[in-house]
C-alpha atoms as a PDB file:
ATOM      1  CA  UNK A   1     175.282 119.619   7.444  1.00  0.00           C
ATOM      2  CA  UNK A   2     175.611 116.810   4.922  1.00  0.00           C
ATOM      3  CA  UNK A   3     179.300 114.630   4.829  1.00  0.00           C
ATOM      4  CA  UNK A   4     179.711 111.954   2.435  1.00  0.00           C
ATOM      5  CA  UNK A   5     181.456 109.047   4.075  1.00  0.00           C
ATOM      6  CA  UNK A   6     182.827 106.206   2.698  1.00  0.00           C
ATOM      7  CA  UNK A   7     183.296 102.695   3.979  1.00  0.00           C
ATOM      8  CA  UNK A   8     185.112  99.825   3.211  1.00  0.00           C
ATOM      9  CA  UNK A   9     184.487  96.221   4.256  1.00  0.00           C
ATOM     10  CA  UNK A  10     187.555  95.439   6.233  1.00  0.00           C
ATOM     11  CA  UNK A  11     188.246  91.605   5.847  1.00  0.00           C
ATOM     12  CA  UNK A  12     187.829  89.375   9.407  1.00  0.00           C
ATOM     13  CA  UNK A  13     187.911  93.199  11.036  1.00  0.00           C
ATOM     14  CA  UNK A  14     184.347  94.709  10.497  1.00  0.00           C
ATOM     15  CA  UNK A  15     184.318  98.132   8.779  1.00  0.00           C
ATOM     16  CA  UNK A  16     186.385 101.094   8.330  1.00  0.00           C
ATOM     17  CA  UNK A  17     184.799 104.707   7.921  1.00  0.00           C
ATOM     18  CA  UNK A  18     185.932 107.919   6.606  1.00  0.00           C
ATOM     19  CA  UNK A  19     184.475 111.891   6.136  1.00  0.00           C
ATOM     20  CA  UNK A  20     187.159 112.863   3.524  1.00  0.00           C
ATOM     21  CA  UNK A  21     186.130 116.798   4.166  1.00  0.00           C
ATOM     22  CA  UNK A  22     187.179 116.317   7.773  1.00  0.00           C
ATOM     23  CA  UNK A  23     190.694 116.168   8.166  1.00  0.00           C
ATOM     24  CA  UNK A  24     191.469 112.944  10.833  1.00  0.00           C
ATOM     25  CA  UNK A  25     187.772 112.016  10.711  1.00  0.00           C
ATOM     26  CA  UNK A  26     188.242 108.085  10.685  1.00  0.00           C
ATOM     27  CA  UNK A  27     186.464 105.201  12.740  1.00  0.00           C
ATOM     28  CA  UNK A  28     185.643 101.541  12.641  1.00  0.00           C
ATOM     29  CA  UNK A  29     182.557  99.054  13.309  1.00  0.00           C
ATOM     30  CA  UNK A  30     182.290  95.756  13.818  1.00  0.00           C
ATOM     31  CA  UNK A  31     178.868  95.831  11.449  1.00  0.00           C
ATOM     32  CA  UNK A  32     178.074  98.183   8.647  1.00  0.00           C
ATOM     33  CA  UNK A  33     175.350  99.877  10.750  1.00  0.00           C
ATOM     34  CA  UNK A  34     178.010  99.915  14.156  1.00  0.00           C
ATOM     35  CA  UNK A  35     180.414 101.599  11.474  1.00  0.00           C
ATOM     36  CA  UNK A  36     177.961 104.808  10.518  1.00  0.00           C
ATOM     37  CA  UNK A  37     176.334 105.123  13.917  1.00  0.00           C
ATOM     38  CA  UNK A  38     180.322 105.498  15.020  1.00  0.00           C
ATOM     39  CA  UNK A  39     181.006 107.417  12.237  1.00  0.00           C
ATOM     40  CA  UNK A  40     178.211 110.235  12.674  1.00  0.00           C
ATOM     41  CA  UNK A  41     179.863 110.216  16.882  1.00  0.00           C
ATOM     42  CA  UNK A  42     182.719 110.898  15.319  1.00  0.00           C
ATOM     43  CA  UNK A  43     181.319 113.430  13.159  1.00  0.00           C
ATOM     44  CA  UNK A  44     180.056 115.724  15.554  1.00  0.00           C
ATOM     45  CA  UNK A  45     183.425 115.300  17.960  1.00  0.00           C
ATOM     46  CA  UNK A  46     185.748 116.316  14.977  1.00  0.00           C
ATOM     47  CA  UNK A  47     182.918 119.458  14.357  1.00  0.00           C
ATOM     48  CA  UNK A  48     183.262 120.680  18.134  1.00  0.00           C
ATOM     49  CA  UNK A  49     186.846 120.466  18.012  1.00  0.00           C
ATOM     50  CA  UNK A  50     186.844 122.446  14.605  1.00  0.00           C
ATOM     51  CA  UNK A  51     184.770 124.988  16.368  1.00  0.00           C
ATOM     52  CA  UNK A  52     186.892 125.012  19.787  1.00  0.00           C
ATOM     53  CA  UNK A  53     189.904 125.633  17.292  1.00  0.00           C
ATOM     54  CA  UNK A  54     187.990 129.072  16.294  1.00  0.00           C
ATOM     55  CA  UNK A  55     187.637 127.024  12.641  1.00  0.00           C
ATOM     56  CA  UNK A  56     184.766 126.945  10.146  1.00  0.00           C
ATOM     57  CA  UNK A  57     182.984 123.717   9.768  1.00  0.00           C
ATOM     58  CA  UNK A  58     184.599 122.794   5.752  1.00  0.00           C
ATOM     59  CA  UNK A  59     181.786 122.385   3.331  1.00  0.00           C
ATOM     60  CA  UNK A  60     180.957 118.851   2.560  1.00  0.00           C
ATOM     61  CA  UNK A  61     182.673 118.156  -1.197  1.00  0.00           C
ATOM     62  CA  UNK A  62     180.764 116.895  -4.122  1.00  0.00           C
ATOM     63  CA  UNK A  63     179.599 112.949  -3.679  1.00  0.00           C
ATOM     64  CA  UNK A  64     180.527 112.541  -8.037  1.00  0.00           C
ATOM     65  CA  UNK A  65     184.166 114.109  -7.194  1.00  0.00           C
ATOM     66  CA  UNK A  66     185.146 112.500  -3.704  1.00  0.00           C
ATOM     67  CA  UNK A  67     183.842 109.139  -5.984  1.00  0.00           C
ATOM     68  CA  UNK A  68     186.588 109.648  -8.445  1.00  0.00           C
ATOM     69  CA  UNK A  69     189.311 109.668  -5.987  1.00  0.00           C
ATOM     70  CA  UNK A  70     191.187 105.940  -6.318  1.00  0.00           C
ATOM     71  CA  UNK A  71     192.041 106.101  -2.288  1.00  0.00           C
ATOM     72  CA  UNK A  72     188.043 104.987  -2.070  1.00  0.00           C
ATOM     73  CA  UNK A  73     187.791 103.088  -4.542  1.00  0.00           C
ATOM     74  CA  UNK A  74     185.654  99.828  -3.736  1.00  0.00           C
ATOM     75  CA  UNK A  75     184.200 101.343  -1.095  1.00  0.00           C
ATOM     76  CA  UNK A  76     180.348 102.079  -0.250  1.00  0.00           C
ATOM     77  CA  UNK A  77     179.305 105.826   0.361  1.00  0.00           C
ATOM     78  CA  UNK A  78     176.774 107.182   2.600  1.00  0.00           C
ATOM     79  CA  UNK A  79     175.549 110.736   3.402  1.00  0.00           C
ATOM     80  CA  UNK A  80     176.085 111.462   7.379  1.00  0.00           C
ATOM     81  CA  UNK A  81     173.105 114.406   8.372  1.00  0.00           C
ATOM     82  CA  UNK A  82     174.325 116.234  11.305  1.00  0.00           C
ATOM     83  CA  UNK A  83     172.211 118.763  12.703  1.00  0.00           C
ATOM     84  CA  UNK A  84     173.857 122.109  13.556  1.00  0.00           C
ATOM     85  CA  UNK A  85     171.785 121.566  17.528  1.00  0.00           C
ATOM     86  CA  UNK A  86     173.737 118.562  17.384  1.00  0.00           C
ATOM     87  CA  UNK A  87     176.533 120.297  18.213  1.00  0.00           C
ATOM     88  CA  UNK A  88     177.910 121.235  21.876  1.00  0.00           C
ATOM     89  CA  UNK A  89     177.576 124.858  22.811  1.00  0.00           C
ATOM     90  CA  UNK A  90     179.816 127.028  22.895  1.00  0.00           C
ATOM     91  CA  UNK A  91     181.537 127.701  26.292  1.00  0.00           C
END
């Protein structure tokens, strides 16, 4: 699974990260690569809590769309690749 994630240079703070598809899906980094090694963590939490729920995983949204939106505008985007074994099992 592919989520675009966007992140915004937070000024004297580091980085801020979001998944837009994933509801609550939100982290920051002190660097820009602390920020998307966090944010792919966070990722794969917010994924095995879907899946604890009983929910579907939501399919990642279109990159030219999620670009359009002015909440993330200025920011830079990045595609997170989570592999489904990535994932905890199921209990």
């Amino acid at each position: 699974m592919r989520y675009p994630v966007v992140v915004h240079n937070i000024e004297f703070a580091g980085y801020g990260a979001i998944a837009p598809d994933l509801p609550h899906c939100h982290c920051h980094g002190e660097t820009l690569e602390g920020a998307l090694q966090k944010m792919a963590e966070t990722i794969v939490e917010r994924l095995d809590e879907l899946e604890a729920a009983g929910d579907p995983p939501p399919q990642a949204g279109e990159l030219d769309l999620l670009r359009k939106n002015p909440a993330f505008a200025g920011g830079v985007w990045a595609i997170i690749d989570i592999e489904q074994n990535a994932l905890s099992p199921k209990s």
